[in-house]
Each structure stands twice: as structure tokens, then as C-alpha cells.
Protein backbone atom coordinates (compact mmCIF):
# COMPACT_ATOMS: atom_id res chain seq x y z
CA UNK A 1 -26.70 -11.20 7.05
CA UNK A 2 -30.45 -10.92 7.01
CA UNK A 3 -30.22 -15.12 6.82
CA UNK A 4 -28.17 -15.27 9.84
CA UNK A 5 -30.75 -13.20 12.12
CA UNK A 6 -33.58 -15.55 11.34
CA UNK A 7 -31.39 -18.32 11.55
CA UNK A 8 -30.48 -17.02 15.40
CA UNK A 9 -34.26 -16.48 16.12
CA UNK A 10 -35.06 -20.31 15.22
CA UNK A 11 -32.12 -21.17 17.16
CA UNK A 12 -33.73 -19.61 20.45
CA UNK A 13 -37.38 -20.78 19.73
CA UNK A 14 -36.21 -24.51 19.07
CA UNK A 15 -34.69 -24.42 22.91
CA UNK A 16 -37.14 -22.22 24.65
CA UNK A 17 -40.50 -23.60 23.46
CA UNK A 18 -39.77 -27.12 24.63
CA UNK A 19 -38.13 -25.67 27.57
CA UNK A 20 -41.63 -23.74 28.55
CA UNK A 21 -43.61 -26.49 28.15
CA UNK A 22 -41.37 -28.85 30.51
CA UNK A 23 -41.54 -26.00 33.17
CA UNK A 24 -45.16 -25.91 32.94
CA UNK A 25 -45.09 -29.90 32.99
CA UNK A 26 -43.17 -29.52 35.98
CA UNK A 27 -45.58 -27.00 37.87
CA UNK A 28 -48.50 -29.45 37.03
CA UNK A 29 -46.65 -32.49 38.54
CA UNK A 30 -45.66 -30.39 41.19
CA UNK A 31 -49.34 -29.58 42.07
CA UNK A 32 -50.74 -33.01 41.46
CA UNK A 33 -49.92 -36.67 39.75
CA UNK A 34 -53.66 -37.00 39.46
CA UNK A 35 -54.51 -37.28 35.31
CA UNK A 36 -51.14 -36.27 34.81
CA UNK A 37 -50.98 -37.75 30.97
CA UNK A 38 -53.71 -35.77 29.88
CA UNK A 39 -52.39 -32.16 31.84
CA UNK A 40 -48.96 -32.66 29.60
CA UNK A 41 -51.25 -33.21 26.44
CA UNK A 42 -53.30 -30.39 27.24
CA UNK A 43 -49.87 -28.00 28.13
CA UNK A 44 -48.56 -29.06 24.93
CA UNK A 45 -51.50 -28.16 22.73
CA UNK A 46 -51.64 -24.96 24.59
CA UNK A 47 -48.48 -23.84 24.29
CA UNK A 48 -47.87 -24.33 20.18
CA UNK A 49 -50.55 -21.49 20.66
CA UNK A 50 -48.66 -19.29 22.49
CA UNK A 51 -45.35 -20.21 20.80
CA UNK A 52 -46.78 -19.01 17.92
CA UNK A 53 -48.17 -16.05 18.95
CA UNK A 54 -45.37 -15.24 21.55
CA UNK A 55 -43.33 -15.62 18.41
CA UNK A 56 -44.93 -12.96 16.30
CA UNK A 57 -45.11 -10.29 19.14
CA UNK A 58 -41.71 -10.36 19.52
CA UNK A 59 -39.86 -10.65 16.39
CA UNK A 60 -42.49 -8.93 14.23
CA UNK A 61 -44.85 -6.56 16.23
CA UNK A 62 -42.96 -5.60 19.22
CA UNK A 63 -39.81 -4.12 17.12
CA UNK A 64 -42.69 -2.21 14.84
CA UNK A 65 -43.83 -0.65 17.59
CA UNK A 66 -42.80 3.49 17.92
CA UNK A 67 -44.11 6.49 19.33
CA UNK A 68 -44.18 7.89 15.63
CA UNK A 69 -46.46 5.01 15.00
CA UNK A 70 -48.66 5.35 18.20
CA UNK A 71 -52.02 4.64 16.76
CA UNK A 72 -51.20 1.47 14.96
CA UNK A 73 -49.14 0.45 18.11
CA UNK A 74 -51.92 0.74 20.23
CA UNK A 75 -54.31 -1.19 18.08
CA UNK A 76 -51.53 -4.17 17.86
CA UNK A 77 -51.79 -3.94 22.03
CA UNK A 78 -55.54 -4.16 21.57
CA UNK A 79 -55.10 -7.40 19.14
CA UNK A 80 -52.78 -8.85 21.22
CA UNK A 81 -54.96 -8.58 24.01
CA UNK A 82 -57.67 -10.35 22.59
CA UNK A 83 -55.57 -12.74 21.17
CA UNK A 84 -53.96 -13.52 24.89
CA UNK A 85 -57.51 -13.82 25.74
CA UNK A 86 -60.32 -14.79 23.83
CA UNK A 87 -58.37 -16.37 21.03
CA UNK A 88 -56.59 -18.25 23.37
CA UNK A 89 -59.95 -19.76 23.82
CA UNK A 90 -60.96 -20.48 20.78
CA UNK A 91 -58.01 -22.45 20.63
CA UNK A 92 -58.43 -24.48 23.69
CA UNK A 93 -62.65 -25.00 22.15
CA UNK A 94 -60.86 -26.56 18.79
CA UNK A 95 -58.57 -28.78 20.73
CA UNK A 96 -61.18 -29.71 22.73
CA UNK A 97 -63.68 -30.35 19.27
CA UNK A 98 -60.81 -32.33 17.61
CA UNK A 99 -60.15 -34.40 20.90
CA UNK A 100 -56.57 -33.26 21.94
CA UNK A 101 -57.87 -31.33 24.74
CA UNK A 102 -59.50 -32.94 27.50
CA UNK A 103 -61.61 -30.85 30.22
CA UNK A 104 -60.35 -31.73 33.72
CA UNK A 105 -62.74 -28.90 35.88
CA UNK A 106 -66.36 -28.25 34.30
CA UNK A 107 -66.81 -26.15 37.13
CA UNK A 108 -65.05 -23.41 36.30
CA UNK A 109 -67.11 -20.59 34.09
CA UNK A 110 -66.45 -19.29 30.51
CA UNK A 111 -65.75 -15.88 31.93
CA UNK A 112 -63.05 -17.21 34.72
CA UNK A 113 -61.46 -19.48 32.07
CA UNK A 114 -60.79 -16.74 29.85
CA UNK A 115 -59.31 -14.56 32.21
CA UNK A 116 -56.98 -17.91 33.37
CA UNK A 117 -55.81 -18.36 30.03
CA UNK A 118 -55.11 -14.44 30.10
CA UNK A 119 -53.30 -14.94 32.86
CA UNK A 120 -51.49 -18.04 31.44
CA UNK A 121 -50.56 -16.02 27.82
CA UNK A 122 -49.05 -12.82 30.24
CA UNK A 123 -46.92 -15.37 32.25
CA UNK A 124 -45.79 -16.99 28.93
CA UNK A 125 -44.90 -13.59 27.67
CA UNK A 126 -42.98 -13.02 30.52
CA UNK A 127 -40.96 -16.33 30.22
CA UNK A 128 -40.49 -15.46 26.47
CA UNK A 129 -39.83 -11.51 27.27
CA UNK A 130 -36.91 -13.05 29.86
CA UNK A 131 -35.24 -15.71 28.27
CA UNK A 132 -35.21 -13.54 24.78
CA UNK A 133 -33.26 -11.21 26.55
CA UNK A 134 -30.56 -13.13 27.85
CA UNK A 135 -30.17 -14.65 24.18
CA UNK A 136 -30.00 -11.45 23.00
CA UNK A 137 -27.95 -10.13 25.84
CA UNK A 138 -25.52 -13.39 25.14
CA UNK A 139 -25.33 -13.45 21.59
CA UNK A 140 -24.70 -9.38 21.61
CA UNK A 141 -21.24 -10.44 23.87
CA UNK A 142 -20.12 -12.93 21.17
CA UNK A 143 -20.54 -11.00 18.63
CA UNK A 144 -18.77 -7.75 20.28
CA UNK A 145 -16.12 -10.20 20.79
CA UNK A 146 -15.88 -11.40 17.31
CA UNK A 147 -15.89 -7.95 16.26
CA UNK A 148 -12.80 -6.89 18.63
CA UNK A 149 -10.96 -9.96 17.67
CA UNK A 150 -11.51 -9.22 13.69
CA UNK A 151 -10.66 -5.57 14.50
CA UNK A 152 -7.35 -6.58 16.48
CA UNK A 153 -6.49 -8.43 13.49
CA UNK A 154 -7.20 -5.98 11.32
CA UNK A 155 -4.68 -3.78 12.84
CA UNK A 156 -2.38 -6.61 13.56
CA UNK A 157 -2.03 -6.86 9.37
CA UNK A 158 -2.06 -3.09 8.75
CA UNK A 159 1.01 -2.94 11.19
CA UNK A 160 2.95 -5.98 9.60
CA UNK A 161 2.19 -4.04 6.44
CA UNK A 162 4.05 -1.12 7.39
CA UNK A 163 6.88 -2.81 9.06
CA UNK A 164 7.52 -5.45 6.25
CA UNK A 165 8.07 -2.61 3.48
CA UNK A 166 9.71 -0.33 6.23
CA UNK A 167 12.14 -2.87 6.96
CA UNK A 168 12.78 -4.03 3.12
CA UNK A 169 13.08 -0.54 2.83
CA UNK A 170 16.13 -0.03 4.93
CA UNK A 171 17.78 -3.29 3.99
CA UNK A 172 17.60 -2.23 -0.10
CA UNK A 173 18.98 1.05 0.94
CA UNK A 174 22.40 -1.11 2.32
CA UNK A 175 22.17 -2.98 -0.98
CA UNK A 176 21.91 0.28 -3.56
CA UNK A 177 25.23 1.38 -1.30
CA UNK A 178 27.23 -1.36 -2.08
CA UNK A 179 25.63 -1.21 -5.80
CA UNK A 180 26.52 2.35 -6.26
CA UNK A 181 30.61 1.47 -4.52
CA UNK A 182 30.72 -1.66 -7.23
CA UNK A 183 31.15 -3.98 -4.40
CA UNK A 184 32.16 -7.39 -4.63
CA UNK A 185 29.76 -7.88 -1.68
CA UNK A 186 26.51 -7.29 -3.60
CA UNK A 187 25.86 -10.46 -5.03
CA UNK A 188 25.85 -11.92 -1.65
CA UNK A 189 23.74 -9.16 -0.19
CA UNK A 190 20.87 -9.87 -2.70
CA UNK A 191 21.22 -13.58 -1.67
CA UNK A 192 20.34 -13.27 1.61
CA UNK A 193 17.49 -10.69 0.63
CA UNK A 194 16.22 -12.93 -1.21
CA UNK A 195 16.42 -15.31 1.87
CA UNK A 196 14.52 -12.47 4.06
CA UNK A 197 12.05 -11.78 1.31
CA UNK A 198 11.03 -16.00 1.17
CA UNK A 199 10.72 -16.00 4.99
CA UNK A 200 8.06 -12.55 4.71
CA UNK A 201 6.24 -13.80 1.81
CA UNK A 202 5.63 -17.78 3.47
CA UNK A 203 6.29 -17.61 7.36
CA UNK A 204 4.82 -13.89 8.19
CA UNK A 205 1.48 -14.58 7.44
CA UNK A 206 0.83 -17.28 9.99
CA UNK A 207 0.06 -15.91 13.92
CA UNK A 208 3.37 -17.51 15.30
CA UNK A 209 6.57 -18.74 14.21
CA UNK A 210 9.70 -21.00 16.58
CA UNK A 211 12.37 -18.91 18.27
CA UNK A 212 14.69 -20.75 15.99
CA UNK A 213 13.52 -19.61 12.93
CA UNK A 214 13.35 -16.02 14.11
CA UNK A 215 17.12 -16.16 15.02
CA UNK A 216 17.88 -17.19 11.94
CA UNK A 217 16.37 -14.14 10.39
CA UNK A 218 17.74 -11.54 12.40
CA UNK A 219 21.60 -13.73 11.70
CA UNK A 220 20.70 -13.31 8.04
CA UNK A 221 19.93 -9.64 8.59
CA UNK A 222 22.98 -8.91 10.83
CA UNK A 223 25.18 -10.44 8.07
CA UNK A 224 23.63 -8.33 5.26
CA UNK A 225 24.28 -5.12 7.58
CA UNK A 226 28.16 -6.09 8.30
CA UNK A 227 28.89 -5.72 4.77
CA UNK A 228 28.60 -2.74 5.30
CA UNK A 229 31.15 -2.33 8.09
CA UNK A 230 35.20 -3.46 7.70
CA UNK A 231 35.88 -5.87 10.88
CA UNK A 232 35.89 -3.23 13.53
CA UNK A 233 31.95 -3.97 14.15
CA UNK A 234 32.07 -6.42 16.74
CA UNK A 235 28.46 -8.69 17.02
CA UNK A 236 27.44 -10.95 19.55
CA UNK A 237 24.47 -13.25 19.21
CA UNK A 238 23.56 -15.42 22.94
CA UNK A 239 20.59 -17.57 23.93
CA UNK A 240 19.26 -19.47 26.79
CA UNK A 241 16.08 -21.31 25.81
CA UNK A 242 14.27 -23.92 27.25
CA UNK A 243 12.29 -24.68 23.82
CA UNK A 244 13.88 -23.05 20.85
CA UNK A 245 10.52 -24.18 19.30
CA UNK A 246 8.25 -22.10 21.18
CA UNK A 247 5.91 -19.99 19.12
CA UNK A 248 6.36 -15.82 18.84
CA UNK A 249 4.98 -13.64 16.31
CA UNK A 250 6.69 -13.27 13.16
CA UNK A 251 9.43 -10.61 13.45
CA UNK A 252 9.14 -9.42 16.62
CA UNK A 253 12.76 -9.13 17.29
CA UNK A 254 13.57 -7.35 13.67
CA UNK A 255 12.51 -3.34 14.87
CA UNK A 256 14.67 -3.67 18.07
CA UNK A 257 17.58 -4.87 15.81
CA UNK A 258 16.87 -2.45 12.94
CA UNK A 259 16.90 0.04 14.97
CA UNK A 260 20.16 -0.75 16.69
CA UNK A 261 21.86 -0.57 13.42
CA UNK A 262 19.80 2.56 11.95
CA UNK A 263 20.18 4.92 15.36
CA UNK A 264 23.71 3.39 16.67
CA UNK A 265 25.78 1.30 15.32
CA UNK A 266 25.79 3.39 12.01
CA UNK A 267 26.01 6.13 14.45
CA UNK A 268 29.81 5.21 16.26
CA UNK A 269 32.70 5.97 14.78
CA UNK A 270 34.74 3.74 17.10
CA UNK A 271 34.80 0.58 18.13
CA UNK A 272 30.78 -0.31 17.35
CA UNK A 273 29.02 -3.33 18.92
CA UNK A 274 25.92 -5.15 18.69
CA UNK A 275 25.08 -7.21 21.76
CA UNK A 276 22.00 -9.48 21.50
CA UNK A 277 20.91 -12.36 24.36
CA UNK A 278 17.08 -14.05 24.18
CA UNK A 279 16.31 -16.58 26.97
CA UNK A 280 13.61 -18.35 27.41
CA UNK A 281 12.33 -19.95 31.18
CA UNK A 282 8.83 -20.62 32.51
CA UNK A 283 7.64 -18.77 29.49
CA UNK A 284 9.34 -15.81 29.92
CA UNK A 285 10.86 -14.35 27.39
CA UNK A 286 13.25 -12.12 27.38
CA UNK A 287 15.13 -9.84 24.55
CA UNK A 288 17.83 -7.49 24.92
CA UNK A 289 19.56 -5.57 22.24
CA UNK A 290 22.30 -3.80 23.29
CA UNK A 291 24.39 -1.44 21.04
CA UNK A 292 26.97 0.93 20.76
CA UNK A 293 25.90 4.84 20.09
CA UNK A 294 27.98 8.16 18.81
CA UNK A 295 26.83 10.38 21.67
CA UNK A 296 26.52 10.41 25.19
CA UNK A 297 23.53 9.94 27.07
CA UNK A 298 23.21 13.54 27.70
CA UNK A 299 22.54 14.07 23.92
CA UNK A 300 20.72 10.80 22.87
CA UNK A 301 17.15 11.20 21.99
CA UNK A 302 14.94 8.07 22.10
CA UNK A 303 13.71 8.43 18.37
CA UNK A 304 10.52 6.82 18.07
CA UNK A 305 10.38 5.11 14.74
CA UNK A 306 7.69 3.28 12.23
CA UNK A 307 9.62 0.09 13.80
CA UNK A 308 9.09 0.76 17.57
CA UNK A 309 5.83 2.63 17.39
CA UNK A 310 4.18 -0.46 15.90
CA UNK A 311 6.26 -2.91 17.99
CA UNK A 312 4.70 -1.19 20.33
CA UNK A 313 1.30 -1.34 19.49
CA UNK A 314 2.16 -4.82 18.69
CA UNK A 315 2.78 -6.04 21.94
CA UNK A 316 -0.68 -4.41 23.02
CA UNK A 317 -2.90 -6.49 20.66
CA UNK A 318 -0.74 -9.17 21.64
CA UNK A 319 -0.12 -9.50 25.26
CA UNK A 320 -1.05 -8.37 28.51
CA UNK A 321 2.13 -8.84 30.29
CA UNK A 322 4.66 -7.35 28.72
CA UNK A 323 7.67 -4.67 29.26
CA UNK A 324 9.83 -2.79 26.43
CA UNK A 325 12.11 -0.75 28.17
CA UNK A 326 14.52 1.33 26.49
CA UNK A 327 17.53 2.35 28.41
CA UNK A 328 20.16 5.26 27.32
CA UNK A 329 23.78 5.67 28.76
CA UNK A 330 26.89 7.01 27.48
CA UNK A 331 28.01 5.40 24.24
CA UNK A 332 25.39 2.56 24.74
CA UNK A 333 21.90 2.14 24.00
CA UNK A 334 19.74 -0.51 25.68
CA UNK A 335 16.48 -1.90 24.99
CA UNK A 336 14.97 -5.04 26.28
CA UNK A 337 11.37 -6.35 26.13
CA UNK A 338 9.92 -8.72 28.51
CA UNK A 339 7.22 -11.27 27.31
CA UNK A 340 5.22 -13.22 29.42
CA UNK A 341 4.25 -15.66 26.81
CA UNK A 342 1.35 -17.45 29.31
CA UNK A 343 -0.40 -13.20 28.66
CA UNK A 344 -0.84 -13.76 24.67
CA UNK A 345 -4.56 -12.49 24.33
């Protein structure tokens, strides 16, 4: 990480030196055209100077500086004063000895140029001081950014990882029933495990997957939960979608459907249904699960499981326009979430 700081520091020194000397370039031209060559020549020798020097106040002496450290900070003031000053014009005597400086004003007295090329070093500092913060100020934003983005992911995989073995959970339950009754249906049930299980190990680990795909999931998982049930459990699947390819998070739909099973479906004695419509229209989508329940509304408590809790906090990593509404009535349970799929953060 060290590597990466001085790395950043270069990057703001390569921009801002040559953009201080065209400003001062600028001024002069401003002022006058008169021996104009020899002005940029002379701004250009000056400030590699104070690049330099501007250079080591602020990454090195500047961040040394404390009030547990006073005496040593005040002595680094005092150098840097006299290196703002009279060193400045030492360096302006050895460009002039080596013939890269060129004297425009003889007039003007060793004591008044020294206190100009004061003033000059304090206005570069400033210009330095300024810009240095804004870089900083800038490249503090991206990173907090990065940060939130790594930590939303972060939480984004601890949640799959719950759900994933939460779900597989449930489903091997369903299996070890028919298992433990001898059922002619096992076989088939571990089949379309095995069908669920490819799908979470090779498709759940990318950001999005197509409608289409996640239909076919929640068919497969439907089918391995009506084994369980003799032909009174009556399903419906529906969809209106304008692109059955559109992208969604990987199992998105699976808790609201688990859940229907788990809390009522398994739940009703007679005559149990599973209802389920997705459409899709100006990139709105739209989910409802709607099931069948043992109790009436009265007595039905909204239980929130490992399933909906993380949907939940799913859809708030996720999306800033969204609705999950969960709706009990007598004998039916309701829940249908509302996406906004233009939202995705």
C-alpha cells in the first residue's frame, strides 16, 4: 500500500507543476509580450526550485510537524523560511552563473529581490497548499467509494452464503422424507437437486442472471416440493415479460417461494395452492407469490425468516426503488415485491 501513496503523490506533482508554471506563463503574458521567451525560461528555472521544495514541505515536513514535536517544528518553519527566501536566491544567482537565467530589471536591489522571491515561494505554496487539497479531498471520495462498494459486496456474499445452505437445507430435508417413506420418488428428487446444486455452484456467483433461467429454477424447485404432496396441491406458474432475458440477481425469487411452501402450503390441510405471476414492463418488475395458509388472518404471524430477512437486506444493497410487501388474509398469504430495475445501485 505504501507503493500506491507515492505512486498518487507523483501522480499530482506530474499535473500540478507544469500546470503552475503555465499559470505563471500566463500572468507574465498577461502583463507584457515584451522579452517574453526569456520570462518563460526564467519561470521555468524558477519553479523546478520551488517544485522541489514545495514538494518536500508537504509530503515530508508538513505531516512531521506536531505540537509534541514543537521545537523541531519550529526550526523546520525557520528553514523553510530561509529557504523561501534566501535560497531561493541562490538559486536564481546559479541560473543566472550557468546562463539559464537572464536579468530583465538591474534596478531592482538585492534586498527587494529577496523579499519578491519570498513573496513568489508563499504564493507558490499557496497554489500547492490548494490544489493538494482538492487531490486529496478527490481521491479521499474515490476511495470511500471503493470501500462502500467492496463492503456492499462483502455483505452481498455473506448473505448468498446463508441463503444458499439455508435453502439446500430445506430442500434435503424433503429428500431425507421421501428417503426415510422408501419412495419411488427419490431418485427423481436427487435429480433435480442435483440440477439446483449445478445452477448455485456456476450461475450464483456472477452479479445477474436472465428471468428465464431464474424461472426455471424455482419450476425445478416447485417440482421437487410436489412430491411431496398427492395431486390436491394445485400450482400455477404466469408471466408477462417484455425481455425474458433481462438481468436479476441470482435467486431472488427462491425465499419468497420457499417460504410459501415452508409457512403455507405445508401449513393447509385443504385444498393448498401456490399462485406465482412475474411481469416485466418499462423495467418494472414485478413478483407475486401467492399461497394458501392453515389459519386465518386473525392468527397468522408474518414469521420473519433467514430467507426474507436477507431478501430483505438484499434488495437494500441492491436497489433504491423497491417494495416487498407482504399481505395476510384469511386462508391466503400474499407477498409481492416491486423492482424498479432502472434503481440497481
Amino acid at each position: 500500500m505504501k507503493w500506491l501513496s507515492h505512486i498518487r503523490r507523483y501522480k499530482l506533482y506530474v499535473w500540478l507543476v507544469p500546470a503552475f508554471i503555465l499559470l505563471n506563463l500566463l500572468t507574465d503574458a498577461i502583463e507584457s509580450t515584451l522579452n517574453f521567451p526569456a520570462k518563460a525560461v526564467n519561470e521555468i528555472w524558477l519553479a523546478v526550485y520551488l517544485s522541489v521544495v514545495n514538494y518536500f514541505l508537504f509530503e515530508y515536513s508538513i505531516p512531521g510537524m506536531s505540537w509534541k514535536k514543537v521545537f523541531r517544528s519550529v526550526l523546520l518553519v525557520v528553514l523553510y523560511f530561509f529557504v523561501y527566501s534566501l535560497g531561493f536566491f541562490i538559486w536564481r544567482q546559479i541560473g543566472i552563473g550557468i546562463h539559464v537565467y537572464t536579468v530583465l530589471d538591474n534596478t531592482i536591489s538585492v534586498q527587494n529581490r529577496i523579499g519578491g522571491l519570498l513573496g513568489y515561494g508563499i504564493g507558490s505554496v499557496i497554489v500547492f497548499g490548494i490544489a493538494r487539497h482538492i487531490y486529496n479531498y478527490i481521491n479521499l471520495k474515490q476511495i470511500s467509494q471503493q470501500l462502500r462498494i467492496e463492503s456492499q459486496q462483502a455483505e452481498l456474499n455473506y448473505l448468498k452464503s446463508q441463503t444458499n445452505p439455508h435453502f439446500l437445507f430445506n430442500t434435503l430435508n424433503n429428500i431425507y422424507a421421501l428417503a426415510r417413506d422408501k419412495s419411488d420418488l427419490a431418485p427423481e428428487s436427487i435429480l433435480r437437486l442435483s440440477k439446483i446444486l449445478r445452477y448455485m455452484l456456476y450461475e450464483t456467483s456472477a452479479p445477474n442472471t436472465s428471468i428465464e433461467q431464474e424461472l426455471r429454477i424455482i419450476e425445478d424447485y416447485i417440482a421437487l416440493e410436489k412430491l411431496r404432496y398427492d395431486d390436491s396441491l394445485n400450482v400455477n406458474i404466469s408471466h408477462d415479460l417484455e425481455d425474458a432475458k433481462q438481468g436479476i440477481p441470482p435467486l431472488l425469487f427462491i425465499p419468497l417461494v420457499e417460504n410459501a411452501f415452508k409457512h403455507g402450503v405445508s401449513e393447509t390441510r385443504e385444498h393448498p395452492f401456490l399462485n406465482i405471476h412475474i411481469s416485466l414492463k418499462n423495467r418494472r418488475l414485478i413478483f407475486t407469490v401467492q399461497n394458501s395458509t392453515g389459519e386465518p388472518a386473525t392468527d397468522i404471524n408474518i414469521k420473519e425468516n433467514i430467507g426474507l430477512s436477507n431478501l430483505r437486506r438484499q434488495l437494500a444493497l441492491l436497489y433504491t426503488d423497491y417494495h416487498l410487501l407482504i399481505e395476510p388474509a384469511n386462508y391466503k398469504f400474499t407477498a409481492t415485491l416491486n423492482i424498479n430495475l432502472n434503481s440497481h445501485v
